[in-house]
N, C-alpha and C. Protein backbone atom coordinates (compact mmCIF):
# COMPACT_ATOMS: atom_id res chain seq x y z
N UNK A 1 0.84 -1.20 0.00
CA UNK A 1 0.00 0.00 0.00
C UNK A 1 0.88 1.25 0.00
N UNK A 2 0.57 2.01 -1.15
CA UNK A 2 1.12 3.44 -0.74
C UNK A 2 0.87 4.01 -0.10
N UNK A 3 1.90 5.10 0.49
CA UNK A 3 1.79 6.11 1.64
C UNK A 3 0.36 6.80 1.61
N UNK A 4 0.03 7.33 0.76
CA UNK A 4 -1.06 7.93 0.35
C UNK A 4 -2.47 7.32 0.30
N UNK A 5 -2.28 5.66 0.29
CA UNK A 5 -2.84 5.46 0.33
C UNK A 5 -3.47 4.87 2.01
N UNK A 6 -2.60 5.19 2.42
CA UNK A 6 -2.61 4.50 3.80
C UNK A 6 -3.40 5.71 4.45
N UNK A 7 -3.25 6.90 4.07
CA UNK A 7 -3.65 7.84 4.79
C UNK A 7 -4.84 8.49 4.43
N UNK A 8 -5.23 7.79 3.23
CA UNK A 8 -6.63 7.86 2.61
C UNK A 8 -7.22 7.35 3.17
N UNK A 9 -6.82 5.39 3.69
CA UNK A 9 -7.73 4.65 4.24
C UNK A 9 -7.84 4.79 5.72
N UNK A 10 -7.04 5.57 6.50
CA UNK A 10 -6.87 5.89 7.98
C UNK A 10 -7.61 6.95 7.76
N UNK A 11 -8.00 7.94 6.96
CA UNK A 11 -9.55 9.07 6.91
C UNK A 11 -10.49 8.70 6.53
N UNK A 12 -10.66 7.40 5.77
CA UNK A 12 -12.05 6.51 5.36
C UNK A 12 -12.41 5.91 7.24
N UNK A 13 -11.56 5.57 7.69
CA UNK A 13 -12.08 4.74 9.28
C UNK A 13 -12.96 6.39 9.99
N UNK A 14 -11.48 7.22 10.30
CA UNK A 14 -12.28 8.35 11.07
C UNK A 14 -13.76 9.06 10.38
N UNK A 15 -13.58 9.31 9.17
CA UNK A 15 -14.78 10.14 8.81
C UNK A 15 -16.17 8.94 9.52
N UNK A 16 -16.19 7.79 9.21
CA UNK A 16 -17.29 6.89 9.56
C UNK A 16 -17.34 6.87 11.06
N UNK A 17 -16.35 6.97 11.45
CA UNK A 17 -16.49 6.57 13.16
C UNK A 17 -17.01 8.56 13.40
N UNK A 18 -16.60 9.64 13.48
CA UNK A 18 -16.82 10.73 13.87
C UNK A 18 -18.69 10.65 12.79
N UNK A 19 -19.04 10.21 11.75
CA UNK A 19 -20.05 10.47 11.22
C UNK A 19 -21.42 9.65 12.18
N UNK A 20 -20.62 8.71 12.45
CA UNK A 20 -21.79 7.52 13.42
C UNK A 20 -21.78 7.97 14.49
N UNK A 21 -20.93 8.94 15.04
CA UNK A 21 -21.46 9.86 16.22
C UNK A 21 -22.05 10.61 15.95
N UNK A 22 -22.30 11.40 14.88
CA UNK A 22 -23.09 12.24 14.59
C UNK A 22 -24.67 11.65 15.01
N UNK A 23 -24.78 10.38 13.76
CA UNK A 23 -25.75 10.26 13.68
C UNK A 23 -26.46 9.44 15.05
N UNK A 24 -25.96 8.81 15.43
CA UNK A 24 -26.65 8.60 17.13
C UNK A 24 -27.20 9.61 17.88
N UNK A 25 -26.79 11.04 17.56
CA UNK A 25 -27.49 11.90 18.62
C UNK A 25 -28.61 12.58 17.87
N UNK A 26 -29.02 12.18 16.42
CA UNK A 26 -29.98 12.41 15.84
C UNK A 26 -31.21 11.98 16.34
N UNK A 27 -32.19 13.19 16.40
CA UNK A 27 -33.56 12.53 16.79
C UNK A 27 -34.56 11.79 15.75
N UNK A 28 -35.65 11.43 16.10
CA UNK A 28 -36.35 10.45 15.27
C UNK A 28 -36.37 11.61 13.95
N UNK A 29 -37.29 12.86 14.26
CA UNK A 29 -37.45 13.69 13.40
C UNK A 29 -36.23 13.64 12.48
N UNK A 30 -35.47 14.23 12.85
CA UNK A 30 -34.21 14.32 11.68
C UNK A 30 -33.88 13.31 11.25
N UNK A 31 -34.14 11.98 11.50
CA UNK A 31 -34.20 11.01 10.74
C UNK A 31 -34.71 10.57 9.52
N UNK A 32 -35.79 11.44 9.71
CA UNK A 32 -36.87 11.66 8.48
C UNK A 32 -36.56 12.71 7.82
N UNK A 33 -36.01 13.52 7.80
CA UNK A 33 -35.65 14.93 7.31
C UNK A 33 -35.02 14.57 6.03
N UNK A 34 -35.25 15.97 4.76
CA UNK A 34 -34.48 15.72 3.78
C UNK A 34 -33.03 15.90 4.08
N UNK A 35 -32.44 15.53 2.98
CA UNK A 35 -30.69 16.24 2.84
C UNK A 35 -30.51 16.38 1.46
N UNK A 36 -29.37 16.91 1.17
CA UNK A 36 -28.62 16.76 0.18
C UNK A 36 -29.37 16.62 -1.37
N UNK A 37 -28.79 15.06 -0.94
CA UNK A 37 -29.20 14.38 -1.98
C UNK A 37 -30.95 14.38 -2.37
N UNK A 38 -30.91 14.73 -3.55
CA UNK A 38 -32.23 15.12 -3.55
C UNK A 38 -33.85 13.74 -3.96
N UNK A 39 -34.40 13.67 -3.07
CA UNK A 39 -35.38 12.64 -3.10
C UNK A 39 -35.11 11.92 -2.03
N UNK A 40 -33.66 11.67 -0.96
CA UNK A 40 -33.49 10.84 0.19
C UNK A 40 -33.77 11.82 1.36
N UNK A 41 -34.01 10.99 2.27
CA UNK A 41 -33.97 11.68 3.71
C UNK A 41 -32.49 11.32 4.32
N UNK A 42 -32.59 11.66 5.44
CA UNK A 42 -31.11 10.71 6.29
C UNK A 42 -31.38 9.42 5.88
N UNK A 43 -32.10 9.08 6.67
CA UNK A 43 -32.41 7.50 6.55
C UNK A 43 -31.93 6.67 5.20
N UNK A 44 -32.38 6.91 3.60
CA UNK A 44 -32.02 6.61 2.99
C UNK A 44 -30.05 7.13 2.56
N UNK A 45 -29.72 7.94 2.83
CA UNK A 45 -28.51 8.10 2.36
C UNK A 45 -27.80 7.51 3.22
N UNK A 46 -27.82 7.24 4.21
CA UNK A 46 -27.01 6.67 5.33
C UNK A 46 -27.34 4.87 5.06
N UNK A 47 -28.35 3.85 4.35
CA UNK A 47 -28.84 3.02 4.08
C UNK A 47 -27.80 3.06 3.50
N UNK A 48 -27.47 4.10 1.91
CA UNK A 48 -26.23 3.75 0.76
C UNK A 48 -25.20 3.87 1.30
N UNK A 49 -24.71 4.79 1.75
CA UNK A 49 -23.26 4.94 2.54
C UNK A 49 -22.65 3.59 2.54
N UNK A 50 -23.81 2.59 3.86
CA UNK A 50 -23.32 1.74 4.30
C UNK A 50 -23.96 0.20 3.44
N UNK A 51 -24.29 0.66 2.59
CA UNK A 51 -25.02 -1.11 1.50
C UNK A 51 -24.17 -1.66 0.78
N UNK A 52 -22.59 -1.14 0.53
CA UNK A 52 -21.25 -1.76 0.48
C UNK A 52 -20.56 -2.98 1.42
N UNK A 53 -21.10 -2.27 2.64
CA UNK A 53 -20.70 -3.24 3.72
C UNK A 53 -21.75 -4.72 4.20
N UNK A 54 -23.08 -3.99 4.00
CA UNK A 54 -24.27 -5.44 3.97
C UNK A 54 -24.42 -6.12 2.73
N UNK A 55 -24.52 -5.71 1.74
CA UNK A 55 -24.79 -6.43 0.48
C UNK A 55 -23.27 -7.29 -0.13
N UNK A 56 -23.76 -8.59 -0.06
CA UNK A 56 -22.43 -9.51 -0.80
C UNK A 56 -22.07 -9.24 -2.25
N UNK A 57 -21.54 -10.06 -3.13
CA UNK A 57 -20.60 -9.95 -4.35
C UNK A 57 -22.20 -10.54 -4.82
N UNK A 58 -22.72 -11.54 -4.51
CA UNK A 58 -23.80 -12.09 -5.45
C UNK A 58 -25.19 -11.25 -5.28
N UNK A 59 -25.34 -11.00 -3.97
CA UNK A 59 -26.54 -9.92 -4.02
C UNK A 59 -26.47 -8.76 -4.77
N UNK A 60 -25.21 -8.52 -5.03
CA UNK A 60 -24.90 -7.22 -5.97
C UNK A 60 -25.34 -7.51 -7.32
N UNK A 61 -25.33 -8.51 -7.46
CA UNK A 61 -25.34 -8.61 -9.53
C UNK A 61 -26.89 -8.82 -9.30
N UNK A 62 -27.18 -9.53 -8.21
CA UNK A 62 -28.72 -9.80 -8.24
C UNK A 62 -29.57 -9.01 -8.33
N UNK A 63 -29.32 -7.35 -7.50
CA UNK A 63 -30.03 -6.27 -7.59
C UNK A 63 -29.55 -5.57 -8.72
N UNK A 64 -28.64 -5.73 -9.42
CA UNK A 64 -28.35 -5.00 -10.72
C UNK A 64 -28.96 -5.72 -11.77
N UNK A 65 -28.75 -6.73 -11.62
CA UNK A 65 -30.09 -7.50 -13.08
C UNK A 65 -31.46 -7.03 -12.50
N UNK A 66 -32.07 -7.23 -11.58
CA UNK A 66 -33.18 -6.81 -11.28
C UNK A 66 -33.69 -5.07 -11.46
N UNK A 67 -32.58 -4.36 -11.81
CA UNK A 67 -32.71 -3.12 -12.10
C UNK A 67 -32.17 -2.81 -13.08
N UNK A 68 -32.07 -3.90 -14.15
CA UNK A 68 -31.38 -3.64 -15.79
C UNK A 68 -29.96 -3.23 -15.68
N UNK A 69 -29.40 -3.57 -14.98
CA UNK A 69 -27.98 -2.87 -15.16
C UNK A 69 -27.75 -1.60 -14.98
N UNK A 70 -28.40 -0.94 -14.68
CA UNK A 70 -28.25 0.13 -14.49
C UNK A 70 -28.31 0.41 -12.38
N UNK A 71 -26.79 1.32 -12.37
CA UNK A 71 -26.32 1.04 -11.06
C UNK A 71 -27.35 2.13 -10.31
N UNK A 72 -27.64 3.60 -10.63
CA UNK A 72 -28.04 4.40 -9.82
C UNK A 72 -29.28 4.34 -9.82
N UNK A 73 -30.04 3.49 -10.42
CA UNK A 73 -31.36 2.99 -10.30
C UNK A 73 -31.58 1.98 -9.12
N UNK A 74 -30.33 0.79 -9.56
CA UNK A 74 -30.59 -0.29 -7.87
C UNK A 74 -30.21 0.30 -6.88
N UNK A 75 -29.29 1.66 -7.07
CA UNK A 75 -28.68 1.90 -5.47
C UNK A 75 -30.04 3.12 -5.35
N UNK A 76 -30.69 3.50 -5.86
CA UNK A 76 -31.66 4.29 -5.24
C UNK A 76 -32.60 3.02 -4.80
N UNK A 77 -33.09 2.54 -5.47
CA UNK A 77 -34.08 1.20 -4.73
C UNK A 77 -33.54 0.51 -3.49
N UNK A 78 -32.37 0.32 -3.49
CA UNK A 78 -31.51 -0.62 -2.53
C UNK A 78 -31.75 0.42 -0.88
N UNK A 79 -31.79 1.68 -1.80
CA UNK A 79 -31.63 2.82 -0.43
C UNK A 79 -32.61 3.30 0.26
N UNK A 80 -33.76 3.06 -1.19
CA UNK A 80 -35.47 3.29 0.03
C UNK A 80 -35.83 1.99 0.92
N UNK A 81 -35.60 0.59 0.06
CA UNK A 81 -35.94 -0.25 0.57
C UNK A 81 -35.32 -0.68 2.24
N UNK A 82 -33.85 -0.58 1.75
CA UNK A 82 -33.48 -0.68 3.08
C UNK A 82 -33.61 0.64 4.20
N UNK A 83 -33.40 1.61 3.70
CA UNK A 83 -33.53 2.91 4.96
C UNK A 83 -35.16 2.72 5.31
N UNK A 84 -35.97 2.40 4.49
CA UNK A 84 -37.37 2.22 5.20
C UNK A 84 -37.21 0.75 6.52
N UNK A 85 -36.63 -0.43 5.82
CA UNK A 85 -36.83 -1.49 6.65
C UNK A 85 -35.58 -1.39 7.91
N UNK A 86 -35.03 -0.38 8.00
CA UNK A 86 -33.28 -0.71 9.07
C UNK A 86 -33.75 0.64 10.45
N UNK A 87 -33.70 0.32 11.47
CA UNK A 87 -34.34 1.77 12.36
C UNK A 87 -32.72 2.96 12.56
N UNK A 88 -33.00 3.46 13.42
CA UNK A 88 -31.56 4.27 12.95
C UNK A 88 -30.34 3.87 13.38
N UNK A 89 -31.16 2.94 15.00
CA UNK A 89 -29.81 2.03 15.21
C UNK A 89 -29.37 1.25 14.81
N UNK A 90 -29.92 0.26 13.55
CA UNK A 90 -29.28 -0.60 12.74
C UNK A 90 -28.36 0.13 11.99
N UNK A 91 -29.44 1.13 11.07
CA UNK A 91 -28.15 1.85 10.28
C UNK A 91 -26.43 2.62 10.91
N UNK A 92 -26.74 3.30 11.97
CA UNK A 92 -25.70 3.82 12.86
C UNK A 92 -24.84 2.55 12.68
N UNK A 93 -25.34 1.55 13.35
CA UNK A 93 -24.40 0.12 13.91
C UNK A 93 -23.77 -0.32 12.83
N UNK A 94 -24.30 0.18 11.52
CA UNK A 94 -23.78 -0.87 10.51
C UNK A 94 -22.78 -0.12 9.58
N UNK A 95 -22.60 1.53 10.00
CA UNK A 95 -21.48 2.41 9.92
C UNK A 95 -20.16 2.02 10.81
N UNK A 96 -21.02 2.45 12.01
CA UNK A 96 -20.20 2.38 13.12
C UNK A 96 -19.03 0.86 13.06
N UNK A 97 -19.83 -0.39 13.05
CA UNK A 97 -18.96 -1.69 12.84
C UNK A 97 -18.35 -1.63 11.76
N UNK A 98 -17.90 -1.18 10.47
CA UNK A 98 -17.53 -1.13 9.45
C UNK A 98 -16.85 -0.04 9.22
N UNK A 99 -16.39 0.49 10.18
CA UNK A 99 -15.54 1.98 10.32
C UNK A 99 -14.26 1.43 9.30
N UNK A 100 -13.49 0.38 9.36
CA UNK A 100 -12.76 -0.31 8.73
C UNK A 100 -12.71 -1.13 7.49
N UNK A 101 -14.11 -1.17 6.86
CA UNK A 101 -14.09 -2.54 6.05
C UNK A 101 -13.36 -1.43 4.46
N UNK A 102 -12.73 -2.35 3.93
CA UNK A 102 -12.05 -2.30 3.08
C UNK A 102 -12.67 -2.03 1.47
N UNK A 103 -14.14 -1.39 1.70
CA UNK A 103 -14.54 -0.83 0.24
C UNK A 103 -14.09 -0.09 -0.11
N UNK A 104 -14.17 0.23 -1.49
CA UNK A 104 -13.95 0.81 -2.07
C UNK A 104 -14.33 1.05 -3.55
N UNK A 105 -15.01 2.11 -4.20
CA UNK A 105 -15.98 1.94 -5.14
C UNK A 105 -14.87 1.38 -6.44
N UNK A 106 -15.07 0.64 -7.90
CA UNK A 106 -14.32 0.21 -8.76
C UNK A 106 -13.28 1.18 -9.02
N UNK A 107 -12.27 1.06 -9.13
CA UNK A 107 -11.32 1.88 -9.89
C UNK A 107 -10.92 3.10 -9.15
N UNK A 108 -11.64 3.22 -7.85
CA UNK A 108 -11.56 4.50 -6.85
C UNK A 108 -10.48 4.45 -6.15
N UNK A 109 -10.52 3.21 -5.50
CA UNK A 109 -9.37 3.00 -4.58
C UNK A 109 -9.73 3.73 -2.63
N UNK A 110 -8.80 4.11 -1.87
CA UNK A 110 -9.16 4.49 -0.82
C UNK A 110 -9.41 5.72 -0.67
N UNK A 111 -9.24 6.81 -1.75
CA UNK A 111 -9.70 7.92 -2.08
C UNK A 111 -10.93 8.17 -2.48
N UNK A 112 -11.64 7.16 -3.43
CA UNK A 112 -12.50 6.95 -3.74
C UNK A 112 -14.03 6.61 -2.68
N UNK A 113 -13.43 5.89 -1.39
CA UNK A 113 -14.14 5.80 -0.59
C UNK A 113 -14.19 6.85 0.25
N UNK A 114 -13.12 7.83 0.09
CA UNK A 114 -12.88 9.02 1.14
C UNK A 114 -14.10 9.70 0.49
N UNK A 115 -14.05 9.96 -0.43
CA UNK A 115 -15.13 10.68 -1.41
C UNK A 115 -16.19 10.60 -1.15
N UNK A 116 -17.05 8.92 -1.11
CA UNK A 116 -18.38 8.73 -0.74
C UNK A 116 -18.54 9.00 -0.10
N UNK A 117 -17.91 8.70 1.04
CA UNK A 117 -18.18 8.99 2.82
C UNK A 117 -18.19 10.10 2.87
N UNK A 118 -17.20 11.30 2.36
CA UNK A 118 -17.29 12.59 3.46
C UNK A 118 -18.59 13.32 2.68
N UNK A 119 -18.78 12.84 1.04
CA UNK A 119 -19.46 13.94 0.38
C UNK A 119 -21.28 13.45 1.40
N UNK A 120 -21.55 11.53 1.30
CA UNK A 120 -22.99 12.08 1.43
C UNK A 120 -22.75 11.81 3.00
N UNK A 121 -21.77 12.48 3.93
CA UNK A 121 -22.21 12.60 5.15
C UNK A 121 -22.18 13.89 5.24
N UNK A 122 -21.71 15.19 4.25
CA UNK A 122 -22.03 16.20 4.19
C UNK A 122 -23.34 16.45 3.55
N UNK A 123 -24.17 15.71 3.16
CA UNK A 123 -25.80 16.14 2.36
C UNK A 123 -26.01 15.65 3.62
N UNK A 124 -25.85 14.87 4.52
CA UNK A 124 -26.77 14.90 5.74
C UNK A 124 -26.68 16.17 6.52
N UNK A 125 -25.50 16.37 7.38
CA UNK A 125 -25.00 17.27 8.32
C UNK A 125 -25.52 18.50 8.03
N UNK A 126 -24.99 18.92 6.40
CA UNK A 126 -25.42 20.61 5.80
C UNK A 126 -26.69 20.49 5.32
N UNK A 127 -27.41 19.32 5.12
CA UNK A 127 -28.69 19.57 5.22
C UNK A 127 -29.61 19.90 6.39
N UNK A 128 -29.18 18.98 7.23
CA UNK A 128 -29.77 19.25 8.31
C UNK A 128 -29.86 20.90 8.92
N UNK A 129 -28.49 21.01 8.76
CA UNK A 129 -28.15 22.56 9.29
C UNK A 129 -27.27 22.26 10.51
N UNK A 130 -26.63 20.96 10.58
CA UNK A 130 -25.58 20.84 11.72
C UNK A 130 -24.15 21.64 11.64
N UNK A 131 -23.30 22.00 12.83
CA UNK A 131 -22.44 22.15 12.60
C UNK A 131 -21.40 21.97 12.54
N UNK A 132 -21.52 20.14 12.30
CA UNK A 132 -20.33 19.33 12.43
C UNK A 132 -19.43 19.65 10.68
N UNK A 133 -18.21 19.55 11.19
CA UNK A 133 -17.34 19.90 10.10
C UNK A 133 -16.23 19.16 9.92
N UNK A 134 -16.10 18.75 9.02
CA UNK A 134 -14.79 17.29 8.79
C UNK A 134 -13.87 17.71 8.72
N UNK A 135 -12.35 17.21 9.45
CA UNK A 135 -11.11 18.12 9.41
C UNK A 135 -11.03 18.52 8.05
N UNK A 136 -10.65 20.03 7.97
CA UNK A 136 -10.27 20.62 6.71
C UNK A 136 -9.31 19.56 5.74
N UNK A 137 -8.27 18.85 6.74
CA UNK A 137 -6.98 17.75 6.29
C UNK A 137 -8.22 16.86 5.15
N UNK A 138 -9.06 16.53 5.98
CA UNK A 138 -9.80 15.47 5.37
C UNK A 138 -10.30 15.70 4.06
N UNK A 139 -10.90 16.62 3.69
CA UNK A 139 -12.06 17.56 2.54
C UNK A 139 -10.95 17.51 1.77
N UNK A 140 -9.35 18.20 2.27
CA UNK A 140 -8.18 18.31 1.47
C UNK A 140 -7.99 17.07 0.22
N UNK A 141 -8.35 15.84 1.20
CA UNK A 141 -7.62 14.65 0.44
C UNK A 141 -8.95 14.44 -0.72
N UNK A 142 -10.28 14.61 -0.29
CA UNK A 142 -11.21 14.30 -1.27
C UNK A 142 -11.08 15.42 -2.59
N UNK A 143 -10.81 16.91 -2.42
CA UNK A 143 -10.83 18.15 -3.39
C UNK A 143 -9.37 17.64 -4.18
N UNK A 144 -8.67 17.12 -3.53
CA UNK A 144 -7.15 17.01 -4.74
C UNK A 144 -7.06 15.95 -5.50
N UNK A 145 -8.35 14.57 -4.81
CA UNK A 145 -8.69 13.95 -6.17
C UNK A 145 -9.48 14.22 -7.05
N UNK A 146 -10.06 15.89 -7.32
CA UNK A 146 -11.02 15.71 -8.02
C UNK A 146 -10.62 16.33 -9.74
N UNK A 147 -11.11 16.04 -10.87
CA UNK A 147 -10.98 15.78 -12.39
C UNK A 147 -11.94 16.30 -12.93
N UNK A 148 -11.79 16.55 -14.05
CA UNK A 148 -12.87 17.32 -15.26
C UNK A 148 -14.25 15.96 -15.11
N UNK A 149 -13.32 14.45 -15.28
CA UNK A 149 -14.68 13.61 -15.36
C UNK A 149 -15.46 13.55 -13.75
N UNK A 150 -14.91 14.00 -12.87
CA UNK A 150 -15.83 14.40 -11.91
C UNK A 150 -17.34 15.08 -12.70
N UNK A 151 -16.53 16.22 -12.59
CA UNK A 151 -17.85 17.32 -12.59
C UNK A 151 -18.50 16.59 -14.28
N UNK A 152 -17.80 16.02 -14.50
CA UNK A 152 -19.04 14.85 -15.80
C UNK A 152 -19.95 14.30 -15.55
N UNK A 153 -19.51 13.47 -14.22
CA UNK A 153 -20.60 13.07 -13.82
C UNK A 153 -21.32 13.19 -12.92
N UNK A 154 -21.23 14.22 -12.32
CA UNK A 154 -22.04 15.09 -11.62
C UNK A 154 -23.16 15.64 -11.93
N UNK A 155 -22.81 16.42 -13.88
CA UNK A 155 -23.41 17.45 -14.59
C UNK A 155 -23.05 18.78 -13.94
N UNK A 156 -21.99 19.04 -13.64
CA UNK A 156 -21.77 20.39 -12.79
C UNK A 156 -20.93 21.14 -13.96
N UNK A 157 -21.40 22.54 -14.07
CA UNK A 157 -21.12 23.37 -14.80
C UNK A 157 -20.55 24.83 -14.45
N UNK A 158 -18.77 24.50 -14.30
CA UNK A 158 -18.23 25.60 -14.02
C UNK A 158 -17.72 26.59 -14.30
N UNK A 159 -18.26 26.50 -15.81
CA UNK A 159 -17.88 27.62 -16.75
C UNK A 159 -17.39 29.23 -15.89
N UNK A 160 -16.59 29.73 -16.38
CA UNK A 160 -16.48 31.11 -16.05
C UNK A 160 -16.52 31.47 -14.51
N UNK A 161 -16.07 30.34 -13.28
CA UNK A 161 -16.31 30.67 -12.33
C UNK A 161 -14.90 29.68 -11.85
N UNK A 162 -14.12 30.56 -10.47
CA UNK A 162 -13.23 29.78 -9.95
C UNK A 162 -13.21 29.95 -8.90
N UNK A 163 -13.59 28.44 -7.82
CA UNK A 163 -13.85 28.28 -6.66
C UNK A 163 -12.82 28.22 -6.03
N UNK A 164 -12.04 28.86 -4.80
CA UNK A 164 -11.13 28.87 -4.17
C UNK A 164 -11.48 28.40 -2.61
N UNK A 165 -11.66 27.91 -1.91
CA UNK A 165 -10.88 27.39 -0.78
C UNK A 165 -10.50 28.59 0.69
N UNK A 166 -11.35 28.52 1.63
CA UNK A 166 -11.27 29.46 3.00
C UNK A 166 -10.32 29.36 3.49
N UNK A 167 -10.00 27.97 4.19
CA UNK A 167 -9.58 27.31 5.15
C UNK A 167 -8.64 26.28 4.77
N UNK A 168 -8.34 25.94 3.53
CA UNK A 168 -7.33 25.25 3.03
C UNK A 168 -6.87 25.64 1.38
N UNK A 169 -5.90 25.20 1.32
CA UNK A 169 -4.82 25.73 -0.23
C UNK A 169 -5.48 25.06 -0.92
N UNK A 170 -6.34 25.60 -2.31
CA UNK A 170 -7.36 24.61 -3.14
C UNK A 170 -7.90 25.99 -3.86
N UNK A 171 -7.87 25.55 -5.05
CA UNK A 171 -8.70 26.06 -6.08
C UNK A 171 -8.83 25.73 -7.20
N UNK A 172 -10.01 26.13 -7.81
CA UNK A 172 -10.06 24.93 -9.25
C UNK A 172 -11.09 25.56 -10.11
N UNK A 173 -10.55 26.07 -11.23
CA UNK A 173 -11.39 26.71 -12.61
C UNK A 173 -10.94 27.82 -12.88
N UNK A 174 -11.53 28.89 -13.86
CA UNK A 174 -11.01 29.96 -14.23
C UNK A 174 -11.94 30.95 -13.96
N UNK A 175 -11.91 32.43 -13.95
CA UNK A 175 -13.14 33.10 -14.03
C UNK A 175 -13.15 33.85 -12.63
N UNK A 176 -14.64 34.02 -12.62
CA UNK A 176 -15.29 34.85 -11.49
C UNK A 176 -15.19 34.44 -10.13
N UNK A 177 -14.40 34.82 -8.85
CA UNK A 177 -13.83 33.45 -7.86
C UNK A 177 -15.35 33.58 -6.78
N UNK A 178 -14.90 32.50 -6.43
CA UNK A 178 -16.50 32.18 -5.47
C UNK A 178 -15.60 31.60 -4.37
N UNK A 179 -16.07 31.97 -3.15
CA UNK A 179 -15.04 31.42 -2.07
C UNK A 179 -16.08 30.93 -1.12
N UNK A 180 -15.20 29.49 -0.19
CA UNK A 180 -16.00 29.07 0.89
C UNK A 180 -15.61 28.34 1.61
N UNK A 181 -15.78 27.41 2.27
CA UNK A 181 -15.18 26.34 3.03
C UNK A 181 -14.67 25.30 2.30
N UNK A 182 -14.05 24.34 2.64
CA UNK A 182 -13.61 23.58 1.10
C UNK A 182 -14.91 22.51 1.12
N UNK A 183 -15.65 22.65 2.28
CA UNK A 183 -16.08 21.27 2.32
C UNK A 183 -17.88 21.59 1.35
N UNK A 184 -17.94 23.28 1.50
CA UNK A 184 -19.03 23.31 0.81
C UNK A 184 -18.74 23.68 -1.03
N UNK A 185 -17.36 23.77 -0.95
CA UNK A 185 -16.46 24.01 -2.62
C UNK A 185 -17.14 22.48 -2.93
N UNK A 186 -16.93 21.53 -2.05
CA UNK A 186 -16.77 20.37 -2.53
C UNK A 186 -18.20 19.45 -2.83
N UNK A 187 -19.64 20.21 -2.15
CA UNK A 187 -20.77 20.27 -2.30
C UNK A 187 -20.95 20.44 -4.25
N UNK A 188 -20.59 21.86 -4.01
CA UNK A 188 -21.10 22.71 -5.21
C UNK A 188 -20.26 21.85 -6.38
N UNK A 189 -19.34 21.64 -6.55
CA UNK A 189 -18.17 20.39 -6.90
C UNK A 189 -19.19 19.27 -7.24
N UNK A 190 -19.88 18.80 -6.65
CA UNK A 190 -20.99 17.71 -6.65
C UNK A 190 -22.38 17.77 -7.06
N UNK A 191 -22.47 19.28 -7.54
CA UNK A 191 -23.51 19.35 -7.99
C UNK A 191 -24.83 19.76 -7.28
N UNK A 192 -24.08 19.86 -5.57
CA UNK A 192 -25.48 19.70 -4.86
C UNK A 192 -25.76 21.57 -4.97
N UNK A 193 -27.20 21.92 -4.46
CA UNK A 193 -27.62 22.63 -4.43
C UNK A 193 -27.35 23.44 -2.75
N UNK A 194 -26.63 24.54 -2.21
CA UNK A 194 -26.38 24.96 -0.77
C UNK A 194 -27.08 25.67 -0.25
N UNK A 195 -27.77 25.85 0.83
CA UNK A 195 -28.25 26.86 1.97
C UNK A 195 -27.72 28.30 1.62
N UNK A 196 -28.16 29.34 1.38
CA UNK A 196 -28.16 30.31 0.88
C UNK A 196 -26.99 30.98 2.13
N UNK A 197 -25.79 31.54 1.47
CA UNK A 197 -24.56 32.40 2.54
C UNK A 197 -24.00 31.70 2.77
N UNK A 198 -23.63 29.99 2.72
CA UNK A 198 -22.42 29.44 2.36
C UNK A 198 -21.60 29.84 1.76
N UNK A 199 -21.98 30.11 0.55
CA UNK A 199 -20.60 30.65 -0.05
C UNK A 199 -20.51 31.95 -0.37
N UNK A 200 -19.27 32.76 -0.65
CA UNK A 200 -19.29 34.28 -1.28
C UNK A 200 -18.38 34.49 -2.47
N UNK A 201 -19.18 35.86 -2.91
CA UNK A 201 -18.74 36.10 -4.32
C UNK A 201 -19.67 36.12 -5.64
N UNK A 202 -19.76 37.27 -6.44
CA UNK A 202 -20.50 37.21 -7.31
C UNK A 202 -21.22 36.42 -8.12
N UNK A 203 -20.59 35.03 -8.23
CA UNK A 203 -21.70 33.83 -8.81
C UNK A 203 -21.89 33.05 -7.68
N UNK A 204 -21.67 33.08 -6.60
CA UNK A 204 -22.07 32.34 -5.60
C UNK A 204 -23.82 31.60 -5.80
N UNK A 205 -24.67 32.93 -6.72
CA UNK A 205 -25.69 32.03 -6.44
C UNK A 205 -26.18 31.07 -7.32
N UNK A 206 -25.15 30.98 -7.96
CA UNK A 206 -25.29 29.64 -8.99
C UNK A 206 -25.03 28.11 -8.61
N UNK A 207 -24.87 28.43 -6.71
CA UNK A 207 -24.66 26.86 -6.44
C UNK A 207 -25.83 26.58 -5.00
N UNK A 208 -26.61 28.00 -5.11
CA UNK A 208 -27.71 28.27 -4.08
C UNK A 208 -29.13 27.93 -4.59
């Protein structure tokens, strides 16, 4: 294992273990609450987070034929079905025990998992309106893997705008600068839609 990579997968353990504290002190309500991601509540995004770690190698192909091959169709089904049937302490428990397990999405590697984890435990947290915040170090390692085919498949469109970085050395595009935390650079980066005064700067409201 490379260095780098060692220290990818030693911020894949913490982000899950500091995120499953989060979510334990969540009440029922906010359980139900939207986030982020748009069409899930907690409940369901926290279901996907962790359906890497419950679902085997054969249940996987099983729910992907059953959903034509097509992946973001079974992992949205995979994510109502189970966040409806798992209560919050299953889901918590099944973060929390798996602080360690060794996923990692195809071709991603331990960066790749840094990615999943911090981005949709930030559509929970900044949805909610919490003010838990992932070491800046951390956001660091997810923003310096990110690529043009990112924002491809995102659909994020950064024409004429360059997002710079509060709290850590990071910036990325050309244009009109929009400044913020890295961790909500890394939202808008994703396509998601932010709470209005996150970020500043003349196109800022193109990610509001």
């Amino acid at each position: 294992m490379r260095q780098d990579d060692g220290t990818a997968r030693a911020a894949v353990t913490a982000e899950r273990r500091d995120l499953a504290d989060v979510l334990a002190g969540l009440t029922p309500e906010q359980w139900e609450a939207p986030t982020l991601c748009a069409g899930w509540r907690v409940r369901e995004v926290v279901a996907h987070i962790t359906m890497p770690f419950r679902m085997s190698p054969a249940g996987f192909v099983w729910e992907m034929a059953r959903s034509g091959g097509r992946f973001n169709r079974m992992a949205d089904r995979v994510a109502r079905r189970d966040g409806t049937a798992m209560t919050p302490g299953q889901l918590t428990a099944a973060l929390r025990d798996n602080a360690g397990h060794p996923w990692s999405p195809p071709g991603g590697g331990a960066h790749g998992a840094l990615s999943h984890d911090v981005i949709h435990g930030l559509d929970v947290t900044v949805g909610l309106g919490l003010d838990r915040r992932p070491p800046p170090d951390r956001v660091a390692l997810v923003l310096a893997g990110m690529r043009p085919r990112n924002l491809a498949y995102f659909g994020t469109d950064l024409t004429g705008v360059r997002l710079h970085a509060t709290d850590v050395d990071w910036s990325f595009g050309e244009g009109t600068p929009v400044h913020g935390l890295a961790q909500d650079l890394l939202l808008a980066v994703c396509g998601r839609r932010l709470p209005a005064g996150r970020l500043t700067g003349a196109a800022a409201s193109r990610f509001a």
